[in-house]
C-alpha atoms as a PDB file:
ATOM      1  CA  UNK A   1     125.343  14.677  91.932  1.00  0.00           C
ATOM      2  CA  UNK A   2     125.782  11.466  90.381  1.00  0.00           C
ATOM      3  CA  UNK A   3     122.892   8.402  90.389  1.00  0.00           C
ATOM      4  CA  UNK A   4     123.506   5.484  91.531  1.00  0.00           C
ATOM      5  CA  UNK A   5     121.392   1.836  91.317  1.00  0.00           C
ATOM      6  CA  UNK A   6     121.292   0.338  94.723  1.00  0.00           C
ATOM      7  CA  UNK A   7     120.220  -3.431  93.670  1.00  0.00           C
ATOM      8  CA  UNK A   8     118.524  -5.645  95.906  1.00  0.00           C
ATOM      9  CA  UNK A   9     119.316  -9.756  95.412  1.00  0.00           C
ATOM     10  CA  UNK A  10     117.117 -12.406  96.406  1.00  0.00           C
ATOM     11  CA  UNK A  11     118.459 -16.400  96.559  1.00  0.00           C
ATOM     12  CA  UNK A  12     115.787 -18.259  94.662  1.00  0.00           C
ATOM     13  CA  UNK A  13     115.079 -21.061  96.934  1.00  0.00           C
ATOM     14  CA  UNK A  14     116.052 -19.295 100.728  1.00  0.00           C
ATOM     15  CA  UNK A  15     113.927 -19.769 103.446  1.00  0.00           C
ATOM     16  CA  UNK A  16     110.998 -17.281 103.019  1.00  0.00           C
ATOM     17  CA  UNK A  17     111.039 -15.731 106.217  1.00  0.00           C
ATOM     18  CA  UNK A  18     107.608 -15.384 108.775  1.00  0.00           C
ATOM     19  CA  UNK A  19     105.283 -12.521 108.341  1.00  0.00           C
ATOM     20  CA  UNK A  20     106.522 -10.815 111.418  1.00  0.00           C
ATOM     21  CA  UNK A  21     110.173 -10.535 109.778  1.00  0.00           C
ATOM     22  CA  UNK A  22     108.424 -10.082 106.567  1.00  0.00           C
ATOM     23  CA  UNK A  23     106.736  -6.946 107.885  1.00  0.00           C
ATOM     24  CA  UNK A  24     109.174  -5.646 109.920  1.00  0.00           C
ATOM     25  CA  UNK A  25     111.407  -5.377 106.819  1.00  0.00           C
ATOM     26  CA  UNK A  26     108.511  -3.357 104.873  1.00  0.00           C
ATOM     27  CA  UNK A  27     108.716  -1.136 107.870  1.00  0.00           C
ATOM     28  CA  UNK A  28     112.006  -0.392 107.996  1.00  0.00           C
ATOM     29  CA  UNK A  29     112.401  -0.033 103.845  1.00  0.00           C
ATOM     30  CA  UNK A  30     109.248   2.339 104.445  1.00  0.00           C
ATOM     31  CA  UNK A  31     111.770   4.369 107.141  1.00  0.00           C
ATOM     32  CA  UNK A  32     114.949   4.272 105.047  1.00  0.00           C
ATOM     33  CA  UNK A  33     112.823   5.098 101.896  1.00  0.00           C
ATOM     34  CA  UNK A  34     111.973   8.117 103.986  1.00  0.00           C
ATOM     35  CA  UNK A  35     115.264   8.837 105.294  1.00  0.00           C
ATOM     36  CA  UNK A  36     116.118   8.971 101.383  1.00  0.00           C
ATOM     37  CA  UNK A  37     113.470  11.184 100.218  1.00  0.00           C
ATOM     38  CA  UNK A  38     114.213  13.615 103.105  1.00  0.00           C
ATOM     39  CA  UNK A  39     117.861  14.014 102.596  1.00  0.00           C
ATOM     40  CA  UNK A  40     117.363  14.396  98.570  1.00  0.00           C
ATOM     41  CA  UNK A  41     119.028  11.551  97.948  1.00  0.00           C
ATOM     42  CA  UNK A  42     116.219   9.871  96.513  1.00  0.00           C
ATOM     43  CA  UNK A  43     115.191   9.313  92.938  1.00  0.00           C
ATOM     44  CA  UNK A  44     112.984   6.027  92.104  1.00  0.00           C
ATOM     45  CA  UNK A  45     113.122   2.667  94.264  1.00  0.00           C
ATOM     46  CA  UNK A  46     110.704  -0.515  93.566  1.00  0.00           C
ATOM     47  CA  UNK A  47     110.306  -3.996  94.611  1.00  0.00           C
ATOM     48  CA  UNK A  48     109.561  -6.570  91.709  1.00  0.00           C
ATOM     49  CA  UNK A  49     107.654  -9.967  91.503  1.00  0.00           C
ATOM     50  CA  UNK A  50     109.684 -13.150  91.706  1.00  0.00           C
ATOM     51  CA  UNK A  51     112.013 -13.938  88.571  1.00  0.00           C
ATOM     52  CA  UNK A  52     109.272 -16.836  87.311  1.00  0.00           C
ATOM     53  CA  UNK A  53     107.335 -13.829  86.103  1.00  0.00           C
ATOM     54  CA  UNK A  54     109.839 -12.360  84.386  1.00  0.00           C
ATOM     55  CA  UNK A  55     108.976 -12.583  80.199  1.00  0.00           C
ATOM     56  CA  UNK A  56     112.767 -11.767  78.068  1.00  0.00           C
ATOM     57  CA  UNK A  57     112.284 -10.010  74.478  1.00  0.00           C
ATOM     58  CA  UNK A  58     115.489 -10.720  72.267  1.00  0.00           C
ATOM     59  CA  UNK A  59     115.696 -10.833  68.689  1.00  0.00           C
ATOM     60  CA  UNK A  60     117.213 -13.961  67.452  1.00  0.00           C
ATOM     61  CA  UNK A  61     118.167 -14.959  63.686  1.00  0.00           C
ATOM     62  CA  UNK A  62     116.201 -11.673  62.814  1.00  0.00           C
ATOM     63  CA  UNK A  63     112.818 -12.730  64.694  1.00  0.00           C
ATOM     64  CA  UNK A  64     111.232 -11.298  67.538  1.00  0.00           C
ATOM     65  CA  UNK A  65     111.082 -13.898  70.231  1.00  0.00           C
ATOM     66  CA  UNK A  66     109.804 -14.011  74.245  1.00  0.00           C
ATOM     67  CA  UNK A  67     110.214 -16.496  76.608  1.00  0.00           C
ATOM     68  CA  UNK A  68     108.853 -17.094  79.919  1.00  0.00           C
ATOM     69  CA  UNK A  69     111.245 -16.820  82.930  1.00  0.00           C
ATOM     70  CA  UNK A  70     114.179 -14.554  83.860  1.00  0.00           C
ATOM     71  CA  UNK A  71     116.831 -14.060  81.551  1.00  0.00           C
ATOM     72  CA  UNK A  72     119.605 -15.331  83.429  1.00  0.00           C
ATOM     73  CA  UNK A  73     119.473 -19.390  84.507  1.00  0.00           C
ATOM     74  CA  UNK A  74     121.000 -18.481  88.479  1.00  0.00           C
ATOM     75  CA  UNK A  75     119.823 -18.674  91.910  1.00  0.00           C
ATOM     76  CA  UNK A  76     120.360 -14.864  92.803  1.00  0.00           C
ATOM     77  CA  UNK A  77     117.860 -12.944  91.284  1.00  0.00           C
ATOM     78  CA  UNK A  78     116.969  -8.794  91.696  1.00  0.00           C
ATOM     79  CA  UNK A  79     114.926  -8.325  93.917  1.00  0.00           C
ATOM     80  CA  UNK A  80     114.411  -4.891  94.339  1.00  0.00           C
ATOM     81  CA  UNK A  81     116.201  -1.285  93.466  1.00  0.00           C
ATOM     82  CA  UNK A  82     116.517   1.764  94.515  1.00  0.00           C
ATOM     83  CA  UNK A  83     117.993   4.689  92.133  1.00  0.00           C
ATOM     84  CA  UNK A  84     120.058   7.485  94.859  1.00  0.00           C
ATOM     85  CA  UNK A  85     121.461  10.612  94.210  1.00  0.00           C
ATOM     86  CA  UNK A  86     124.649  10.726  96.185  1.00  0.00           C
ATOM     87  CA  UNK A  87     127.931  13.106  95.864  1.00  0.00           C
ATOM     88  CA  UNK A  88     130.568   9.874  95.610  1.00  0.00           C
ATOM     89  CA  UNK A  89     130.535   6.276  96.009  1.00  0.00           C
ATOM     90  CA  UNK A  90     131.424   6.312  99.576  1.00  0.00           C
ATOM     91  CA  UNK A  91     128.422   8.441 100.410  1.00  0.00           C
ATOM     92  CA  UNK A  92     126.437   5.583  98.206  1.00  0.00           C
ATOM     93  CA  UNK A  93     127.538   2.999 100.129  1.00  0.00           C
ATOM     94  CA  UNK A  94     126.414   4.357 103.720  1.00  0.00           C
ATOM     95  CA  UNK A  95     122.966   4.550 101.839  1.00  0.00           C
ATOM     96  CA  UNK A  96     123.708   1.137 101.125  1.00  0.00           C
ATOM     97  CA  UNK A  97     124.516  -0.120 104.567  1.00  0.00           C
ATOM     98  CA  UNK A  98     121.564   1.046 105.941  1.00  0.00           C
ATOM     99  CA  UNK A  99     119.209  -0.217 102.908  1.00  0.00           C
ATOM    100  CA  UNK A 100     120.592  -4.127 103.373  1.00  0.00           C
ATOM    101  CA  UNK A 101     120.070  -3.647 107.221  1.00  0.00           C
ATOM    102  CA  UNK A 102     116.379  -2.171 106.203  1.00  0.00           C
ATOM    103  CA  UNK A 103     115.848  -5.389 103.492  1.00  0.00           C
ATOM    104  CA  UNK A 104     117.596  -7.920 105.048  1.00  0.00           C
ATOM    105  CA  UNK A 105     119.428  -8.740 101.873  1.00  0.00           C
ATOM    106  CA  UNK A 106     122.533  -7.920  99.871  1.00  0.00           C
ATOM    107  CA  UNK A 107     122.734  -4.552  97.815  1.00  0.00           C
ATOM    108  CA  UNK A 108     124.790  -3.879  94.903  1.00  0.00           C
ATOM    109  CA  UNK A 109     125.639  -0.463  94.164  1.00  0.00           C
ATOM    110  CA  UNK A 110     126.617   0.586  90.784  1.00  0.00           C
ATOM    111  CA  UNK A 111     127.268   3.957  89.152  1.00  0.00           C
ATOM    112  CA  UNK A 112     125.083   5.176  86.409  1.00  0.00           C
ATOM    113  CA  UNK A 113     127.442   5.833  83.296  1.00  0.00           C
ATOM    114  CA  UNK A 114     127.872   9.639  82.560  1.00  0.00           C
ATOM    115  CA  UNK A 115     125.604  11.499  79.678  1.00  0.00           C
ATOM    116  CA  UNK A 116     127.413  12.426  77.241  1.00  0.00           C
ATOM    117  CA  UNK A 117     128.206  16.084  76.567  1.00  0.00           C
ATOM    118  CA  UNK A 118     125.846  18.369  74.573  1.00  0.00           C
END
């Protein structure tokens, strides 16, 4: 089966919602995250920190440098991921539907590029 990345994208600056919504959300990721692990579609999944913890590594002119922040300067930001086994795209993006529905935000789903042959 092919692996897909099901990326979750905040907007840096929404409305933060109330701790009801909040945990209702965790509740229903919890459920779906189930729902994934029981059907085998399920690989890895994790929520991050906000982007202002990010750190970027780069080299630049030859030197190692970090700075503080995420690496792109934009509003949307990941969020969150999940990595899914699924047979086709299609079937990737019912996991999909039900996984913004659980998070209350938009996912992305993009294919993982095939290995390369032995």
């Amino acid at each position: 089966m092919k692996q897909y990345l099901m990326s979750v994208h905040m907007v840096e600056g929404a409305q933060v919602p109330s701790p009801e919504v909040i945990g209702q959300m965790y509740a229903d990721v919890d459920e779906f995250n189930a729902k994934l692990q029981a059907e085998g579609a399920w690989v890895f999944a994790g929520g991050l920190h906000p982007a202002d913890t990010a750190t970027v590594v780069r080299i630049q002119d030859g030197e190692l440098l970090t700075t503080d922040g995420p690496f792109a300067e934009t509003k949307e930001q990941l969020g969150g991921f999940w990595v899914i086994k699924a047979p086709d795209l299609d079937a990737a993006l019912t996991w999909a539907a039900d996984a913004t529905r659980a998070c209350q935000a938009p996912v992305e789903v993009r294919p993982f590029q095939d290995e390369a042959a032995d």
